[in-house]
Each structure stands twice: as C-alpha cells, then as structure tokens.
N, C-alpha and C. Protein backbone atom coordinates (compact mmCIF):
# COMPACT_ATOMS: atom_id res chain seq x y z
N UNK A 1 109.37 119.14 25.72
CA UNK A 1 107.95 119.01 25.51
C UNK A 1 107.14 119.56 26.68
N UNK A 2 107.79 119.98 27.86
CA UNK A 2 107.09 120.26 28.97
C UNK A 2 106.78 122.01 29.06
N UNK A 3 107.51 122.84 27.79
CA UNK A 3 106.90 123.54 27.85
C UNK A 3 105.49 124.20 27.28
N UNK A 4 104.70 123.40 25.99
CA UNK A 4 103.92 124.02 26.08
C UNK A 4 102.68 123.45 27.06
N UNK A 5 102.87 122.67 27.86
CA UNK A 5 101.79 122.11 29.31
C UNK A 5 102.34 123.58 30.15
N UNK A 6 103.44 123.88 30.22
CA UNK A 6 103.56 125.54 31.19
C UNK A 6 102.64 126.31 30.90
N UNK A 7 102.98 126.44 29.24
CA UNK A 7 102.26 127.77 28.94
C UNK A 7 100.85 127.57 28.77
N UNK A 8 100.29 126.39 28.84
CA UNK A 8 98.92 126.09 29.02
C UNK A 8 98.52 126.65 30.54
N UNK A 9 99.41 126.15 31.37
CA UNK A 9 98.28 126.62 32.33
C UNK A 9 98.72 127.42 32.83
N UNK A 10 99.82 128.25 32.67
CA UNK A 10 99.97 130.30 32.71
C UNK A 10 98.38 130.50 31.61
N UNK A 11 98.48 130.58 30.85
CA UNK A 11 97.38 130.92 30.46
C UNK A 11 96.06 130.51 30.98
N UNK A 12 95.74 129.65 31.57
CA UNK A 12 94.48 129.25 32.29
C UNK A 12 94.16 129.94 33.51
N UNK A 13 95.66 130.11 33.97
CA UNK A 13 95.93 130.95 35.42
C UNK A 13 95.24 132.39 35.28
N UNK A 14 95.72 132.76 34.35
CA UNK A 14 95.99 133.90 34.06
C UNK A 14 94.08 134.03 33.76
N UNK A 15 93.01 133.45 32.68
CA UNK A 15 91.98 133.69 32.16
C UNK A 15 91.17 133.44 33.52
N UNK A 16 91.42 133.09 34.46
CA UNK A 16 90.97 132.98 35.89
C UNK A 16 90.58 134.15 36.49
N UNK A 17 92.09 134.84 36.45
CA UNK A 17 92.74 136.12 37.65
C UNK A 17 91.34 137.30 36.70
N UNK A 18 91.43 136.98 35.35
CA UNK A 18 91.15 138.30 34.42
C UNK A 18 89.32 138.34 34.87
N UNK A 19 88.68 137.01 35.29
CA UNK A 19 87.30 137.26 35.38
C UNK A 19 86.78 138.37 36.22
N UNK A 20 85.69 139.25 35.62
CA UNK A 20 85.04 140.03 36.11
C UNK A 20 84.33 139.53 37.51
N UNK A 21 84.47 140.86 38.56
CA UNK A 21 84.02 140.88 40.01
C UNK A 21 82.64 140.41 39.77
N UNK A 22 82.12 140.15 40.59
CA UNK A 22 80.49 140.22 40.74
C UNK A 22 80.07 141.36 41.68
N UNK A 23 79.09 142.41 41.34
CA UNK A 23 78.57 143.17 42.99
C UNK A 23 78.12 142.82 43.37
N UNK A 24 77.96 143.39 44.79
CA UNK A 24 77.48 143.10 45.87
C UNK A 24 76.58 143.59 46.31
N UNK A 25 75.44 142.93 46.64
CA UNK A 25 74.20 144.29 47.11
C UNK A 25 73.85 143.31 48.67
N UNK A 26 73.46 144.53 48.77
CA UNK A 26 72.87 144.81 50.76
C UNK A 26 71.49 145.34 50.64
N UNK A 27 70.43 144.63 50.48
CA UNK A 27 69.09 145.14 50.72
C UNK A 27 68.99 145.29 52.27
N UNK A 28 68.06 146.81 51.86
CA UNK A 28 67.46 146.90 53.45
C UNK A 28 65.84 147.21 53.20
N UNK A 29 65.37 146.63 54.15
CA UNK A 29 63.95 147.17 54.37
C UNK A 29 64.03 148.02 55.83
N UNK A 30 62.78 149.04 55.83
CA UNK A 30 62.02 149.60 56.98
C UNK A 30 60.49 149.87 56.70
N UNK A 31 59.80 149.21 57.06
CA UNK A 31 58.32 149.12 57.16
C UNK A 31 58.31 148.99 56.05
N UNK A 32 57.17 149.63 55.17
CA UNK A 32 57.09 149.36 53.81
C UNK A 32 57.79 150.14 52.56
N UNK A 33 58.86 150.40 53.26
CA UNK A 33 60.17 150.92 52.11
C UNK A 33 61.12 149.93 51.89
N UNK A 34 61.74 150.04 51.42
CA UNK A 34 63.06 149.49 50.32
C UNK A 34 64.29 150.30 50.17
N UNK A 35 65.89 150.18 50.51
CA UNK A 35 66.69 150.53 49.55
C UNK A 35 67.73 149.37 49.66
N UNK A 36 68.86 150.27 48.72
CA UNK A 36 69.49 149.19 48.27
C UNK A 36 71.12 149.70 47.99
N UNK A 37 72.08 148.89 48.77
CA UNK A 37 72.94 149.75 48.86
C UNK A 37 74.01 148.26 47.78
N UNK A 38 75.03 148.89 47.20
CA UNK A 38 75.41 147.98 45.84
C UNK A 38 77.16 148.47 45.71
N UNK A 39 78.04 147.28 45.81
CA UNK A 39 79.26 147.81 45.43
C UNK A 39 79.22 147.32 43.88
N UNK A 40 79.32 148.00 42.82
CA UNK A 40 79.66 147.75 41.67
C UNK A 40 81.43 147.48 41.41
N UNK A 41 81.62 146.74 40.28
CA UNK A 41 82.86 146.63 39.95
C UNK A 41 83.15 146.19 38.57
N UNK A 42 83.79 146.89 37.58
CA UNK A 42 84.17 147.33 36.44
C UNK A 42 84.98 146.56 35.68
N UNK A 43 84.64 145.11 36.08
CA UNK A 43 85.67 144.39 35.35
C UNK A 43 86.66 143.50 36.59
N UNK A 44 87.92 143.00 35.77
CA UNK A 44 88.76 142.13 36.95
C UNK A 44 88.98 142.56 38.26
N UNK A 45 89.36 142.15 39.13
CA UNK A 45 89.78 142.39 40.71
C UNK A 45 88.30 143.15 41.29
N UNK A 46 88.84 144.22 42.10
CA UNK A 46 88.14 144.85 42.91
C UNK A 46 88.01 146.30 42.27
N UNK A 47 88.78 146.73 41.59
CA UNK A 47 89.15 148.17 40.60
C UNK A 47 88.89 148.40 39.48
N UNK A 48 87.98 149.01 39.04
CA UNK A 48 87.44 150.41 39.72
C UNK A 48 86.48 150.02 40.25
N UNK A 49 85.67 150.65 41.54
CA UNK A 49 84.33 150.52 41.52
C UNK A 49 84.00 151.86 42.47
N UNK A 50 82.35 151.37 42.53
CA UNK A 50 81.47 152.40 42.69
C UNK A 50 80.76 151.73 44.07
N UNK A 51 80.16 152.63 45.14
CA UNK A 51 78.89 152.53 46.04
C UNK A 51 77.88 152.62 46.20
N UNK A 52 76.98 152.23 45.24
CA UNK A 52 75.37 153.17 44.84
C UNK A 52 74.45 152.94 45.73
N UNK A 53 73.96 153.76 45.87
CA UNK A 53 72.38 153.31 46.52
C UNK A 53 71.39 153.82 45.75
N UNK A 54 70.21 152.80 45.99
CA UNK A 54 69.19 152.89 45.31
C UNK A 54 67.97 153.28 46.21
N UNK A 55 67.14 153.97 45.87
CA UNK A 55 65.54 154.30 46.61
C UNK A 55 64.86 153.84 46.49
N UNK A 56 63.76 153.70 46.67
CA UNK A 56 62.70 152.69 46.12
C UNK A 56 61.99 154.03 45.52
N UNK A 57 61.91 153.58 43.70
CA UNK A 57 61.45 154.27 43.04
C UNK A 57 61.91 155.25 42.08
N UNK A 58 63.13 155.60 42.35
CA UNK A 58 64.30 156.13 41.51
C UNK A 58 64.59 155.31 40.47
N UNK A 59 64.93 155.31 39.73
CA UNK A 59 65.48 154.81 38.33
C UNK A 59 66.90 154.88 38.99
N UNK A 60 67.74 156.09 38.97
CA UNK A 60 68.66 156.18 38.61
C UNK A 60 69.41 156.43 40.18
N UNK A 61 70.53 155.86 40.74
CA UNK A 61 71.34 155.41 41.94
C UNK A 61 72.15 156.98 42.56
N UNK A 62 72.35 156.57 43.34
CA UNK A 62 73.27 157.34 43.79
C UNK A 62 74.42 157.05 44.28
N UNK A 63 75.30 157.83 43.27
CA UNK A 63 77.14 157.23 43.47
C UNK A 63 77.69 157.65 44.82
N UNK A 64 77.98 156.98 46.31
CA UNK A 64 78.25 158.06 47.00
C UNK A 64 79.91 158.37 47.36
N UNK A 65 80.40 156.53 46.62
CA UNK A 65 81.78 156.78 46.41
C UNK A 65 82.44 156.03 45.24
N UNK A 66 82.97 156.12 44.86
CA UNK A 66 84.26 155.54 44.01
C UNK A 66 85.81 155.71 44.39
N UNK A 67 86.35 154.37 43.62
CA UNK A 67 87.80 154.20 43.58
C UNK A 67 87.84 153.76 43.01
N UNK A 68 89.67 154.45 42.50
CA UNK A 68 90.23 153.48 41.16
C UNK A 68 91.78 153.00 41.45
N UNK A 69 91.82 153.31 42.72
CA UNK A 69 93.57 152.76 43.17
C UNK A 69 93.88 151.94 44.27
N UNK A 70 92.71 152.23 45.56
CA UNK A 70 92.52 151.86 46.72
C UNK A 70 91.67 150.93 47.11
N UNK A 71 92.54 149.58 46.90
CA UNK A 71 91.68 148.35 47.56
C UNK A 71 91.36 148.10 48.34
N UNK A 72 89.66 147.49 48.51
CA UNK A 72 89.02 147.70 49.99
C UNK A 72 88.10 148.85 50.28
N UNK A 73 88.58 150.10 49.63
CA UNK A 73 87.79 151.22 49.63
C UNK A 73 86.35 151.34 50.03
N UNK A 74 85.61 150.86 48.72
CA UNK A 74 84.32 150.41 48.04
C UNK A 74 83.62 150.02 49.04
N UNK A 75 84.35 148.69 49.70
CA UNK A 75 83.76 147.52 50.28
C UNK A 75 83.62 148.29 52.17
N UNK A 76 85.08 148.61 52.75
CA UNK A 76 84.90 149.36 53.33
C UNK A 76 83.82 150.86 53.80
N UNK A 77 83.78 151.50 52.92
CA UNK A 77 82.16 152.34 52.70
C UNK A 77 80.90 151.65 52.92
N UNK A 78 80.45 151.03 51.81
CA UNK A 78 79.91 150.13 52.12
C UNK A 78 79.49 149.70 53.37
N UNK A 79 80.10 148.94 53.80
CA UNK A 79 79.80 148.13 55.34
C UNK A 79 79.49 149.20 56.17
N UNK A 80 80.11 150.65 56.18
CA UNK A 80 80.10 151.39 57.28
C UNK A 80 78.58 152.19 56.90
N UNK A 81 78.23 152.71 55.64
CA UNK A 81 76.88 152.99 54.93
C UNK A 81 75.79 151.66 55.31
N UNK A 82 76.07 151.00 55.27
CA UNK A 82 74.82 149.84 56.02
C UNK A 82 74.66 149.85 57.33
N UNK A 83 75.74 149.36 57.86
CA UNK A 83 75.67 149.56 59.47
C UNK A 83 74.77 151.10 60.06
N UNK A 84 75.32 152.36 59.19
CA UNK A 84 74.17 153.56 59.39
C UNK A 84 73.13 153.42 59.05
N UNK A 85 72.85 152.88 57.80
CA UNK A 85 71.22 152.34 58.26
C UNK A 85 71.03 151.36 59.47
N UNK A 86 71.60 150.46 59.60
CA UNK A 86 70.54 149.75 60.50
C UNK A 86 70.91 150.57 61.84
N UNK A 87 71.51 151.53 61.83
CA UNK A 87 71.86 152.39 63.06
C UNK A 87 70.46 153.28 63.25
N UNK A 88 69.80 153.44 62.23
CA UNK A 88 68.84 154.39 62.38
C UNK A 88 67.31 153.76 62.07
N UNK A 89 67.69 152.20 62.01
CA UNK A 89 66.50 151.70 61.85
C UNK A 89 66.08 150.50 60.76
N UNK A 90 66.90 150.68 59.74
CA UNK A 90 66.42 149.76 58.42
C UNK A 90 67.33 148.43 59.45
N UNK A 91 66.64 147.36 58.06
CA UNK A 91 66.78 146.06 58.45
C UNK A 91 68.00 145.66 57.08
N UNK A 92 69.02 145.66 57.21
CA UNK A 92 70.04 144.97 56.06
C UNK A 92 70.71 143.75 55.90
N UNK A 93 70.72 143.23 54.87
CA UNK A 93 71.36 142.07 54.62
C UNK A 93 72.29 142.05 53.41
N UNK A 94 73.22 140.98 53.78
CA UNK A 94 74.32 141.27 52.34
C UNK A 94 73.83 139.70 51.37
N UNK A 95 73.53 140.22 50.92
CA UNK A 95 73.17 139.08 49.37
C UNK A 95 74.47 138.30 49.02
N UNK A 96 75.08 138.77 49.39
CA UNK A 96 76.68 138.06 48.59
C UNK A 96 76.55 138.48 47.22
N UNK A 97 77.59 138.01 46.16
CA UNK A 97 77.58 138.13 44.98
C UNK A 97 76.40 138.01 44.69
N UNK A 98 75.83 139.26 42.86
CA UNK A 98 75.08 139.18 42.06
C UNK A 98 75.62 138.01 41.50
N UNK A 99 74.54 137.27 40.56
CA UNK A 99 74.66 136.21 39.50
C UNK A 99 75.32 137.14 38.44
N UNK A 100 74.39 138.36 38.37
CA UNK A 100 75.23 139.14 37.04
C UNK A 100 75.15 140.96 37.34
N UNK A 101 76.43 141.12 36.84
CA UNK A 101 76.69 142.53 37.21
C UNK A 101 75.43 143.74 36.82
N UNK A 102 75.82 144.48 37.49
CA UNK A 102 74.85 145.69 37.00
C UNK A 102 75.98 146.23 36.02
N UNK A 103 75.36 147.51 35.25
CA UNK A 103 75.46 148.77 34.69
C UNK A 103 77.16 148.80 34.74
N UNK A 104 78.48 148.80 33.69
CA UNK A 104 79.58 148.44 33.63
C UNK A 104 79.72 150.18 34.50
N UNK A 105 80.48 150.18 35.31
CA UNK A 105 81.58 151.39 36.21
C UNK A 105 82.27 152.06 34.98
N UNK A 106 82.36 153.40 34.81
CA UNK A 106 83.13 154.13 33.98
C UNK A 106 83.46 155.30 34.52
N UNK A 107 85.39 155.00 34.64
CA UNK A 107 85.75 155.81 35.57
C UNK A 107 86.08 156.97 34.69
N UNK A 108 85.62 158.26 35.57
CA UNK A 108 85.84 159.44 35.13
C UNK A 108 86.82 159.93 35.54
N UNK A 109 87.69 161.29 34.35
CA UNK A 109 88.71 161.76 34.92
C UNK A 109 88.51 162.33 36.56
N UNK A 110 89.46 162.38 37.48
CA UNK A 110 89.67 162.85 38.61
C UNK A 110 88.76 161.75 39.77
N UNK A 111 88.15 160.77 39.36
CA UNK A 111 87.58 160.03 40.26
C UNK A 111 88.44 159.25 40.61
N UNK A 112 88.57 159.44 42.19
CA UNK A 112 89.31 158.06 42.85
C UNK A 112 89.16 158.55 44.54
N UNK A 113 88.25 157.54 45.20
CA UNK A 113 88.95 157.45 46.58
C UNK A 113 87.40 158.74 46.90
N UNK A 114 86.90 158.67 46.67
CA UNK A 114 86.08 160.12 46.07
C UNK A 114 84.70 160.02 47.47
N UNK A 115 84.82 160.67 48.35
CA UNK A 115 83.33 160.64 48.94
C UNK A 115 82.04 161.91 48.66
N UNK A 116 81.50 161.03 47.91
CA UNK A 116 80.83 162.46 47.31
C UNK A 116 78.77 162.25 47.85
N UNK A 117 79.06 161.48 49.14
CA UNK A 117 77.79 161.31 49.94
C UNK A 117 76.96 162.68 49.96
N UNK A 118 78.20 164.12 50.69
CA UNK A 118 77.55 165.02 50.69
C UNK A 118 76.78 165.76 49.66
N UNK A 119 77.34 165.57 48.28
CA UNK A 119 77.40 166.24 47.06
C UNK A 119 75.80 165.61 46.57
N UNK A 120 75.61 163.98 47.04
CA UNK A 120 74.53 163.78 46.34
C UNK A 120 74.10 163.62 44.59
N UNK A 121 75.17 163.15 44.86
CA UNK A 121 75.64 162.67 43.19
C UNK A 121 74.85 161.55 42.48
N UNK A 122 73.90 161.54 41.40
CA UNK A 122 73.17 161.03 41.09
C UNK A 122 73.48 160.80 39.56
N UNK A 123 73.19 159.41 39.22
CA UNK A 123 73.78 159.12 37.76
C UNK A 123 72.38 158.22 37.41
C-alpha cells in the first residue's frame, strides 16, 4: 500500500521542479530617464532565456543575449550589463522576481550562448 503515497509525491516533486522561472528585472534611472534591463525565461529552470533591455519609450526590447544550454549565462550578462550602467552613471536596482512573466522566450534556430549587444538586435 505504500506505493501509491511514493508515487504521489514523485509526482508532486516533480509538478514543483516543472514551475515556470519568474524574470528578473533591474530598473535603472539617470536624471529623468528610465531603462530597464530584464532576464526573461521560457518556462521551467533557467533555459532558455533572453537579456532585454528596454528604453524608455520603445515598445519593443532589445535582445542582447540568449541561451539555450548554458546555465547562469543570462544571469551572468546581466549583472555585468548593469554594473556598466551604473559604471557610467545610471542608478540600478534588482527587483527580484516578476509576480508574472513577460512575453514567453522563443528560441530560434542557431540561438544559444549568443552575444548579439553589438548587432543591436531588436524584437
């Protein structure tokens, strides 16, 4: 009789591990501007995700990295993309987790590990 109490809570275990990430955003201000720098994430764990930043006034973000294999990646960028702002002046803070995700990550063929800061990649 003790196995289906196992398979109860393998399965509970398990509907745990499967919950979707929350992102992470880092507002910065400088005088009377705004941006906004955001690790997105696509579902369970940390994989896939994205680095966006936002402008004040743009609609639409700018991807400056993604990964879909390399944990830490994201988060790593990130921290080092904030710290350059406040290197040059903005004021940043990390929000901790969103309550609720942005815009679901959809990884494209050949994306992974990807720094595409220079490229200026805009979605």
């Amino acid at each position: 009789m003790q196995r289906p109490l196992v398979i109860a809570a393998f399965a509970a275990s398990i509907s745990t591990a499967v919950a979707a990430q929350s992102d992470q955003t880092f507002p910065c201000t400088n005088g009377g501007f705004t941006r906004r720098v955001e690790i997105a994430y696509a579902g369970a764990g940390d994989l896939p995700c994205e680095v966006r930043y936002f402008k004040e006034g743009d609609a639409t973000p700018y991807v400056l990295w993604c990964a879909t294999t390399k944990s830490g990646y994201c988060e790593a960028q990130a921290r080092d993309f904030v710290a350059k702002l406040e290197g040059i002046g903005w004021v940043c803070s990390d929000s901790g987790r969103a309550p609720a995700p942005s815009a679901a990550v959809t990884p494209r063929a050949g994306d992974d590990d990807t720094d595409v800061l220079g490229a200026g990649t805009k979605r």
